[in-house]
C-alpha atoms as a PDB file:
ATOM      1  CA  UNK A   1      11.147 -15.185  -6.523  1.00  0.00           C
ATOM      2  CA  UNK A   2       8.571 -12.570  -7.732  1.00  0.00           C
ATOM      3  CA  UNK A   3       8.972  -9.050  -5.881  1.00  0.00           C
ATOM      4  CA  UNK A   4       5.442  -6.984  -6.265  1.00  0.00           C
ATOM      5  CA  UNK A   5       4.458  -3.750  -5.388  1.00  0.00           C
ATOM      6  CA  UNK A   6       1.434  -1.976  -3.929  1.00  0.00           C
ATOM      7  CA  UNK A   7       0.883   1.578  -3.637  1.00  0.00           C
ATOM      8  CA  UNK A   8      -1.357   1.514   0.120  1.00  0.00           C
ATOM      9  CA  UNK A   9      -3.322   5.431  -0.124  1.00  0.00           C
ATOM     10  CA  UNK A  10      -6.450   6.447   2.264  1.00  0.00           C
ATOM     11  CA  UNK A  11      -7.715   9.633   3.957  1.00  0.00           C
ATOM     12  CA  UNK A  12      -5.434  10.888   6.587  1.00  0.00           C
ATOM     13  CA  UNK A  13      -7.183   8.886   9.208  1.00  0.00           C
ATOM     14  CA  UNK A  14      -6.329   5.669  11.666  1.00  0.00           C
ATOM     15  CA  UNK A  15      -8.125   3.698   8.232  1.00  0.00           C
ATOM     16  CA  UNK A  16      -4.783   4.651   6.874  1.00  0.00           C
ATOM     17  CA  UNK A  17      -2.423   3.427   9.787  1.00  0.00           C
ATOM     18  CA  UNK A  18      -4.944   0.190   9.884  1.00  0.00           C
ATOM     19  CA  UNK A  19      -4.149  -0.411   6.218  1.00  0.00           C
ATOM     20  CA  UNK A  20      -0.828  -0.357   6.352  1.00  0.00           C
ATOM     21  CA  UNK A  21      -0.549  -2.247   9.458  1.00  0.00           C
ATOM     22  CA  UNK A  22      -2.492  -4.998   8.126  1.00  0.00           C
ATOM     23  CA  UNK A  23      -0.103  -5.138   4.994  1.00  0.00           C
ATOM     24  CA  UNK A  24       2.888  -5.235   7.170  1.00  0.00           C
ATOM     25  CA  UNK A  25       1.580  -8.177   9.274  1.00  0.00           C
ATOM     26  CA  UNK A  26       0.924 -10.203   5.623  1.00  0.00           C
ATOM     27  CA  UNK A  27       4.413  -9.933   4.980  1.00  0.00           C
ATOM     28  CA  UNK A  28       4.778  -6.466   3.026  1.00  0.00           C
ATOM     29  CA  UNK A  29       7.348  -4.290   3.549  1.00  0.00           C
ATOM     30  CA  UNK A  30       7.677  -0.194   3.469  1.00  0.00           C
ATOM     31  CA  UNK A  31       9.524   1.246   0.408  1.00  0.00           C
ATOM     32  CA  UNK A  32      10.675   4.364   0.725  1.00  0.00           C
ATOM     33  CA  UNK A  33       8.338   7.066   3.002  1.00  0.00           C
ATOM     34  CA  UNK A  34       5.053   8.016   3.212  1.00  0.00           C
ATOM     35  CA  UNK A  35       3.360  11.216   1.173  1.00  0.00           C
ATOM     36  CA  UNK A  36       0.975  13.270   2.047  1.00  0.00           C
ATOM     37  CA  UNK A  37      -1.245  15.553  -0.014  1.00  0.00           C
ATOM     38  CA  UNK A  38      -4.440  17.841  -0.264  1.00  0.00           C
ATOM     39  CA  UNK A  39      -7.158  16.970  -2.011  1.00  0.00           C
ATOM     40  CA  UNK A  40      -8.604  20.489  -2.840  1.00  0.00           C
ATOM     41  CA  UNK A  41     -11.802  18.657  -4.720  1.00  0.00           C
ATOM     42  CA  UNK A  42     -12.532  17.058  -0.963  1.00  0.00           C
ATOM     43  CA  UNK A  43     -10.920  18.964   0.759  1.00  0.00           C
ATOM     44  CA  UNK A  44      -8.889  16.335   2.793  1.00  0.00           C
ATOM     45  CA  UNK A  45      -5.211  15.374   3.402  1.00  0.00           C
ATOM     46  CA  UNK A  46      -4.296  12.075   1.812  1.00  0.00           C
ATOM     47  CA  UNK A  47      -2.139   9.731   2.430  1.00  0.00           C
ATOM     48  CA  UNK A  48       0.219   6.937   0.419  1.00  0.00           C
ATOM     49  CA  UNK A  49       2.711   4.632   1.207  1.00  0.00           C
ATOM     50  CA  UNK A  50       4.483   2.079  -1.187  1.00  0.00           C
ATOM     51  CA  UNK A  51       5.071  -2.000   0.163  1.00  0.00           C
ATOM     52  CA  UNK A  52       6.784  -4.393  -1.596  1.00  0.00           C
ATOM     53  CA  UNK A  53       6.507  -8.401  -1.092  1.00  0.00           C
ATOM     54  CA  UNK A  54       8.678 -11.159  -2.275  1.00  0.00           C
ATOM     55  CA  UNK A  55       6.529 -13.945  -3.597  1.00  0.00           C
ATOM     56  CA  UNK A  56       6.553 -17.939  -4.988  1.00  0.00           C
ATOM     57  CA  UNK A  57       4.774 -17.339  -7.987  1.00  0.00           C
ATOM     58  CA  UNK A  58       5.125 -15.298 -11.569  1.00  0.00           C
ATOM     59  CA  UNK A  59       3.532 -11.952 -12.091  1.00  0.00           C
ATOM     60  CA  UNK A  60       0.307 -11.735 -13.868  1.00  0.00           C
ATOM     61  CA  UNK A  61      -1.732  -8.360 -14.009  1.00  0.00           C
ATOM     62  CA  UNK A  62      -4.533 -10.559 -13.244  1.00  0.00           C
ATOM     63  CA  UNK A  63      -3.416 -11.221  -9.825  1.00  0.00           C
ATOM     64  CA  UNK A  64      -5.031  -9.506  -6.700  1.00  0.00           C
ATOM     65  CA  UNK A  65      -2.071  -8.245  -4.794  1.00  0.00           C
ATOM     66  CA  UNK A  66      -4.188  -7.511  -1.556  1.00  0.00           C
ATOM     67  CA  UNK A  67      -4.375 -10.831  -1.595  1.00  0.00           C
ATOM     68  CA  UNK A  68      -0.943 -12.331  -2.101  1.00  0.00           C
END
């Protein structure tokens, strides 16, 4: 069993809460809590949150985690 690790980050905006969401109903789970920072180049608050997800299969840094 492989564990692998995402870090999830998006404008602080319901495309944030919809990203996570969607990598919590694909199996991932929350590590630790969520950040939140300014962006002063944008001028918007962003947001990150870190999943993890057990999987079948060895690591390769080729792999497409979205998509495991």
């Amino acid at each position: 069993m492989t564990k692998i690790y995402r870090l999830l980050t998006e404008d602080d905006t319901s495309a944030f809460c919809h990203k996570v969401s969607l990598a919590l109903s694909r199996g991932w789970e929350l590590h630790g809590s969520p950040s939140m920072a300014f962006d002063a180049e944008t001028g918007r608050m962003r947001c990150a949150q870190a999943v993890t997800k057990d999987i079948e299969a060895d690591y390769s840094p080729d792999m497409k985690l979205g998509q495991q």
